[in-house]
N, C-alpha and C. Protein backbone atom coordinates (compact mmCIF):
# COMPACT_ATOMS: atom_id res chain seq x y z
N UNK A 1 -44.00 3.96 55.70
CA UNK A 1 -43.95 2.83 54.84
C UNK A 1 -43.94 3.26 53.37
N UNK A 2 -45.06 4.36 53.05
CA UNK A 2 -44.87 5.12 51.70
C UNK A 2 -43.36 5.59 51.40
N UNK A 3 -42.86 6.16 52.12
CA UNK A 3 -41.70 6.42 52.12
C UNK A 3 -40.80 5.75 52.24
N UNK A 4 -40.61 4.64 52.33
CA UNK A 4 -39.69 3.63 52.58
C UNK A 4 -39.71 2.64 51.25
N UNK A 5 -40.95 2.65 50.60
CA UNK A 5 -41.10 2.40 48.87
C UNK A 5 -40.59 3.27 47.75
N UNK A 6 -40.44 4.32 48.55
CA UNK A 6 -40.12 5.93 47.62
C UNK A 6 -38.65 5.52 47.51
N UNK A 7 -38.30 5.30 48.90
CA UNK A 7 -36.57 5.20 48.43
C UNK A 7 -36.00 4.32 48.27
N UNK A 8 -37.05 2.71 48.50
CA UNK A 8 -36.24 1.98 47.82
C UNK A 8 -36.33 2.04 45.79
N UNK A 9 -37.98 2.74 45.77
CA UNK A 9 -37.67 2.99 44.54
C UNK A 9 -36.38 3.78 44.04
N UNK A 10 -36.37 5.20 44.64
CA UNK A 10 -35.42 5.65 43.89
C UNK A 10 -34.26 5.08 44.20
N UNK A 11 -33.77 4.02 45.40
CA UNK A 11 -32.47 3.73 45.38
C UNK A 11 -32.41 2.57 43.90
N UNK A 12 -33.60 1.69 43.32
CA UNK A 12 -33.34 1.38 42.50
C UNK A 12 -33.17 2.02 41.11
N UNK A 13 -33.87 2.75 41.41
CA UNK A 13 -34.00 3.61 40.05
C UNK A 13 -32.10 4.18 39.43
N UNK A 14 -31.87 4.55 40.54
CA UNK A 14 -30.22 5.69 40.85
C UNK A 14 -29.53 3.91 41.01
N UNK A 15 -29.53 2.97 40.66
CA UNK A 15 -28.83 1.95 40.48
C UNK A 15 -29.23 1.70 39.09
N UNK A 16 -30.26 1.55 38.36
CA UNK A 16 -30.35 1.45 37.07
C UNK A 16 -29.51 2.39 36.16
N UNK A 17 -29.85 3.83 36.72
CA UNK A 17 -29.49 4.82 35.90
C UNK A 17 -27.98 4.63 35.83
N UNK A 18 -27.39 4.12 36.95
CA UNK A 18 -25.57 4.27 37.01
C UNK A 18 -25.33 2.82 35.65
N UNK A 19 -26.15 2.06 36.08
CA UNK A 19 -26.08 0.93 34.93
C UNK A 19 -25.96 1.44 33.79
N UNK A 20 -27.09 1.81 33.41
CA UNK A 20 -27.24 2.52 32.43
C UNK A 20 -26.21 3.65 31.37
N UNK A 21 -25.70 4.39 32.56
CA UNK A 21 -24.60 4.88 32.14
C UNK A 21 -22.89 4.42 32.20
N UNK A 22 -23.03 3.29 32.74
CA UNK A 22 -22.08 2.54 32.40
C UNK A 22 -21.96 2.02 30.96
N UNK A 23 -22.94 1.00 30.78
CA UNK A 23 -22.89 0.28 29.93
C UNK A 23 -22.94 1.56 28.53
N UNK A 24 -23.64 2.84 28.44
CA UNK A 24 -23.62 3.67 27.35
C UNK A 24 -22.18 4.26 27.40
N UNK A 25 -21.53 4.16 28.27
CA UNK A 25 -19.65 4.61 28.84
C UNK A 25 -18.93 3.43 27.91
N UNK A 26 -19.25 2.35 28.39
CA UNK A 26 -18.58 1.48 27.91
C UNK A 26 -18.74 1.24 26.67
N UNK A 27 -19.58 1.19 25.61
CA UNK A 27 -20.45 1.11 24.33
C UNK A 27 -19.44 2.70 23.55
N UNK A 28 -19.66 3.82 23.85
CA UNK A 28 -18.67 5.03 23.70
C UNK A 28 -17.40 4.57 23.53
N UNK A 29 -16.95 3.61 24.70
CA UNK A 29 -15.46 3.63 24.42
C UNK A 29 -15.11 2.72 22.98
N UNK A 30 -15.63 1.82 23.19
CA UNK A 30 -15.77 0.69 22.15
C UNK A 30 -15.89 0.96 20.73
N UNK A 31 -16.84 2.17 20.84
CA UNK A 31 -16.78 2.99 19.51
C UNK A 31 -15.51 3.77 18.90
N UNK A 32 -15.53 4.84 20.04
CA UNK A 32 -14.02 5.44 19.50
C UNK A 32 -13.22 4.80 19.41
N UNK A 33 -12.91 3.14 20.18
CA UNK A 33 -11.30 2.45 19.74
C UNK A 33 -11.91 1.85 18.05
N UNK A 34 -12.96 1.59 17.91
CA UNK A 34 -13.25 1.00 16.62
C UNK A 34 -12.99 2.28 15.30
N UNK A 35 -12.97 3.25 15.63
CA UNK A 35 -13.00 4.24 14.97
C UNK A 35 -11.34 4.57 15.27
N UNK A 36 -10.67 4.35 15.85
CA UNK A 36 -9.39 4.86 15.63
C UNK A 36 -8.78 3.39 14.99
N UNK A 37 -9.01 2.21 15.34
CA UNK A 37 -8.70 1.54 14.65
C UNK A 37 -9.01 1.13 12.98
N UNK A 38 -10.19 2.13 12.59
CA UNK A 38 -10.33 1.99 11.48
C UNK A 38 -9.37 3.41 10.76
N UNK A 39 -9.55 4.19 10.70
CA UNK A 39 -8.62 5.05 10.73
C UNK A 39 -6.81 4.69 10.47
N UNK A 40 -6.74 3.57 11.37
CA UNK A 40 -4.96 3.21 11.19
C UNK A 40 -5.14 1.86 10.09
N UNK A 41 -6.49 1.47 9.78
CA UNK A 41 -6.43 0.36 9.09
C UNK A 41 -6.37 1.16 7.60
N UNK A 42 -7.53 2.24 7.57
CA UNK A 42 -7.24 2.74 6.20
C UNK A 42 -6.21 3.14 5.80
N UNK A 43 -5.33 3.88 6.51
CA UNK A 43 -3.85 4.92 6.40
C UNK A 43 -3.22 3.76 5.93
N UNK A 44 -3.20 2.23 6.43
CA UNK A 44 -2.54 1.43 5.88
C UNK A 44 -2.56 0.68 4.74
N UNK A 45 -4.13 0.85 4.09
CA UNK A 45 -4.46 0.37 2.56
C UNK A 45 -4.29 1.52 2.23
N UNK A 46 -4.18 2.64 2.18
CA UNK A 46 -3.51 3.76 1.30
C UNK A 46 -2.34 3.37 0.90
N UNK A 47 -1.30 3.10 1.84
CA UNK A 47 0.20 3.44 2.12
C UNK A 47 0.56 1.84 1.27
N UNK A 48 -0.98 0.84 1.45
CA UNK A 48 0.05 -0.17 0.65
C UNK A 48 -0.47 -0.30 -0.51
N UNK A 49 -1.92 0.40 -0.83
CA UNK A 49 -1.95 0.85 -2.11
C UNK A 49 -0.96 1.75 -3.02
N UNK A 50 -0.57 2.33 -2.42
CA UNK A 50 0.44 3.39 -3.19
C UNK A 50 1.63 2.53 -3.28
N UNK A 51 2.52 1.62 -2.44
CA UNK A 51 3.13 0.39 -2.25
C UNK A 51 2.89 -0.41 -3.43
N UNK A 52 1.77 -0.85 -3.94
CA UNK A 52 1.49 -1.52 -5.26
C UNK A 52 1.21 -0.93 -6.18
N UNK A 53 1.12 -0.13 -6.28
CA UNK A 53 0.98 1.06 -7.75
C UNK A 53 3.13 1.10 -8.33
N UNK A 54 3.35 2.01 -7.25
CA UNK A 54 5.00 1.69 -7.51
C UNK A 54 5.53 0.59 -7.98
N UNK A 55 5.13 -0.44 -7.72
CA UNK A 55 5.80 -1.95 -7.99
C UNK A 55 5.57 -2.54 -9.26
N UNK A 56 3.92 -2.05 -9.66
CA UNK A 56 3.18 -2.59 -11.13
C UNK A 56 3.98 -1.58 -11.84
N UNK A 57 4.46 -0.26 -11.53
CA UNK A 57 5.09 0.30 -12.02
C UNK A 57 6.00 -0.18 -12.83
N UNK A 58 7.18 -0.14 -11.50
CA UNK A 58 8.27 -1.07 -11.76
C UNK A 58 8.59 -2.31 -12.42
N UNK A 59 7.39 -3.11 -12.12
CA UNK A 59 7.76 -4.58 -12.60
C UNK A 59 7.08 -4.12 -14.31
N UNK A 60 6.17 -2.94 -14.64
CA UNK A 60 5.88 -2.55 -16.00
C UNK A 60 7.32 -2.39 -16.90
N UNK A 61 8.07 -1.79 -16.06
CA UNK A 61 9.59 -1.13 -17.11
C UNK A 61 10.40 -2.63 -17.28
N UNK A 62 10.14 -3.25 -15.97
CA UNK A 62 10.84 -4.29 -16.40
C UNK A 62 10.72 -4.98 -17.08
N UNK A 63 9.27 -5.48 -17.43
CA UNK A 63 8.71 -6.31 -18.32
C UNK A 63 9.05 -5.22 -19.87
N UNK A 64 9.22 -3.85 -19.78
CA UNK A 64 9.32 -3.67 -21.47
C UNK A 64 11.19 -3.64 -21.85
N UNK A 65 11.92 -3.73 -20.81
CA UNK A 65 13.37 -3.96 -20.83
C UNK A 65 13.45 -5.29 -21.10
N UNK A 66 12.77 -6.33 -20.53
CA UNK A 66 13.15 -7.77 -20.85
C UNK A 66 12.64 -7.86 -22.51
N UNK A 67 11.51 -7.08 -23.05
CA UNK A 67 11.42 -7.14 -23.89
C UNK A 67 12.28 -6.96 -25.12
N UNK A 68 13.01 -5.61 -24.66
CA UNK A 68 14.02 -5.21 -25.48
C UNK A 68 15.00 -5.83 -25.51
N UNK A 69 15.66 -6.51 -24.17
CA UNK A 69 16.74 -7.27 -24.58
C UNK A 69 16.74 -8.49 -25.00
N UNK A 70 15.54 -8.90 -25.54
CA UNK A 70 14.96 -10.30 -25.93
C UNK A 70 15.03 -9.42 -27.88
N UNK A 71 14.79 -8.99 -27.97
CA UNK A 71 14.99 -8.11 -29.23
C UNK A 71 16.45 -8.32 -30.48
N UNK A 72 15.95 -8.51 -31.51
CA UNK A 72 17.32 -8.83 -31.94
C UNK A 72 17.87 -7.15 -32.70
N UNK A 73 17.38 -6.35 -32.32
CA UNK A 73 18.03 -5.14 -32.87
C UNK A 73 18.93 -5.01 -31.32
N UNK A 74 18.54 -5.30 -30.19
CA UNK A 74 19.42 -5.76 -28.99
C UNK A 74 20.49 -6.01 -29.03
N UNK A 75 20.26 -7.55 -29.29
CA UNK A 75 21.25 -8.14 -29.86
C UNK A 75 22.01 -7.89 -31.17
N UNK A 76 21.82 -7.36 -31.99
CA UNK A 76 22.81 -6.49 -33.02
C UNK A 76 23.43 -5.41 -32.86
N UNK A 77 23.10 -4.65 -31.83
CA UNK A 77 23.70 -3.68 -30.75
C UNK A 77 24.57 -4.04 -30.20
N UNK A 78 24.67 -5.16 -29.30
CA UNK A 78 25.47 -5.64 -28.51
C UNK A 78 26.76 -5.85 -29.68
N UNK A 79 26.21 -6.90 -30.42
CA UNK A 79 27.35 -7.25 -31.59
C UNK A 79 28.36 -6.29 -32.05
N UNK A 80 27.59 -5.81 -32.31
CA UNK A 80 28.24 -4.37 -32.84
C UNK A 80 29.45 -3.73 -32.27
N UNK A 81 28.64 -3.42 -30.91
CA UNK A 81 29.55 -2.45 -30.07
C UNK A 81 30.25 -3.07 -29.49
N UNK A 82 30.11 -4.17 -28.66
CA UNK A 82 30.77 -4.93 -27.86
C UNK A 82 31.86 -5.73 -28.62
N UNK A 83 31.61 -6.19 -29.15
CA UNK A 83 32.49 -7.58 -30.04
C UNK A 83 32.76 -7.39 -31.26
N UNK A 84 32.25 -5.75 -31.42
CA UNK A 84 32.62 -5.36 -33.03
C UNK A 84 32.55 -6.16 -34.92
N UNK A 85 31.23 -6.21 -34.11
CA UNK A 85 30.93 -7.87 -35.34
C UNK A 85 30.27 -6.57 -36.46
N UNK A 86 30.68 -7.02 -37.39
CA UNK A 86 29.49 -6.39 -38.94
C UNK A 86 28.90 -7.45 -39.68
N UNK A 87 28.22 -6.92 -40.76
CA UNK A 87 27.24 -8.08 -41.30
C UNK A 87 28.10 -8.40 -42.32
N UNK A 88 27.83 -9.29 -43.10
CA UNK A 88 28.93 -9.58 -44.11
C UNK A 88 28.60 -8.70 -45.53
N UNK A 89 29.45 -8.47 -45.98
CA UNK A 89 29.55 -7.20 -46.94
C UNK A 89 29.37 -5.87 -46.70
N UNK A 90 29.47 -5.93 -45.53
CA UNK A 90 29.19 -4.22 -44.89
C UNK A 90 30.75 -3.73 -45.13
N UNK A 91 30.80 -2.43 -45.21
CA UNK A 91 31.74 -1.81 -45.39
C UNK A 91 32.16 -0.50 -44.24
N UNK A 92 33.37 -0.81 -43.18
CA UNK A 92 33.80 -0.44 -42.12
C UNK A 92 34.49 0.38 -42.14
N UNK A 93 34.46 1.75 -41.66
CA UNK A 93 35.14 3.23 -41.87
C UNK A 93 35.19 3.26 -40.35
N UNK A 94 36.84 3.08 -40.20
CA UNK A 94 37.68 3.58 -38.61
C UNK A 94 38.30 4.85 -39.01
N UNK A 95 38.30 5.46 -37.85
CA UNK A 95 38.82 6.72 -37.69
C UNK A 95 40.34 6.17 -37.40
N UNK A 96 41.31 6.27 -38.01
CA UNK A 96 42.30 5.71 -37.40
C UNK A 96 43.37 6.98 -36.52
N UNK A 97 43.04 8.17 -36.85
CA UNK A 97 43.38 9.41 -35.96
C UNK A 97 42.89 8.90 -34.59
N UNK A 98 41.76 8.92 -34.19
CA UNK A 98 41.61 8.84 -32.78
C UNK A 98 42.52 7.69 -31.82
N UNK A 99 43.14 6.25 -32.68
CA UNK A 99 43.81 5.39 -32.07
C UNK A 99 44.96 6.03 -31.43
């Protein structure tokens, strides 16, 4: 009868322990997917941090180009070259060799 308490103890005991190491199995796994998923989450605020650095970049040049062509030395450039405008009383020296 002593013996028949012995093993149902240890048959409970060797049922706890498998519990036991289940649930610390399962808890393990749960960890490492949380840990690889953090891992692919950071790689991806890097990749779109660096993603927005380039762009403030970009949209920086653009914002000092809109500036410039908002500019009236710009626009007297353009005049100039394009449409060959001068100011009035300016005095215009063509190369007339190169025509």
């Amino acid at each position: 009868m002593a013996q028949n308490k012995r093993q149902k103890r240890r048959k409970f005991s060797m049922i706890y322990l498998v519990i036991w190491l289940v649930l610390i199995g399962l808890g393990g796994a749960f960890f490492i997917t949380q840990i690889t998923r953090y891992n692919e989450l950071s790689a991806t605020l890097s990749q779109t941090n660096a993603n927005l650095e380039r762009e403030r970049s970009i949209n920086q040049d653009l914002y000092i180009q809109r500036e410039f062509f908002d500019s009236d030395a710009y626009i007297e450039r353009i005049a100039r070259e394009r449409l060959g405008m001068v100011r009035p009383n300016e005095i215009v020296f063509r190369n007339t060799a190169a025509d």
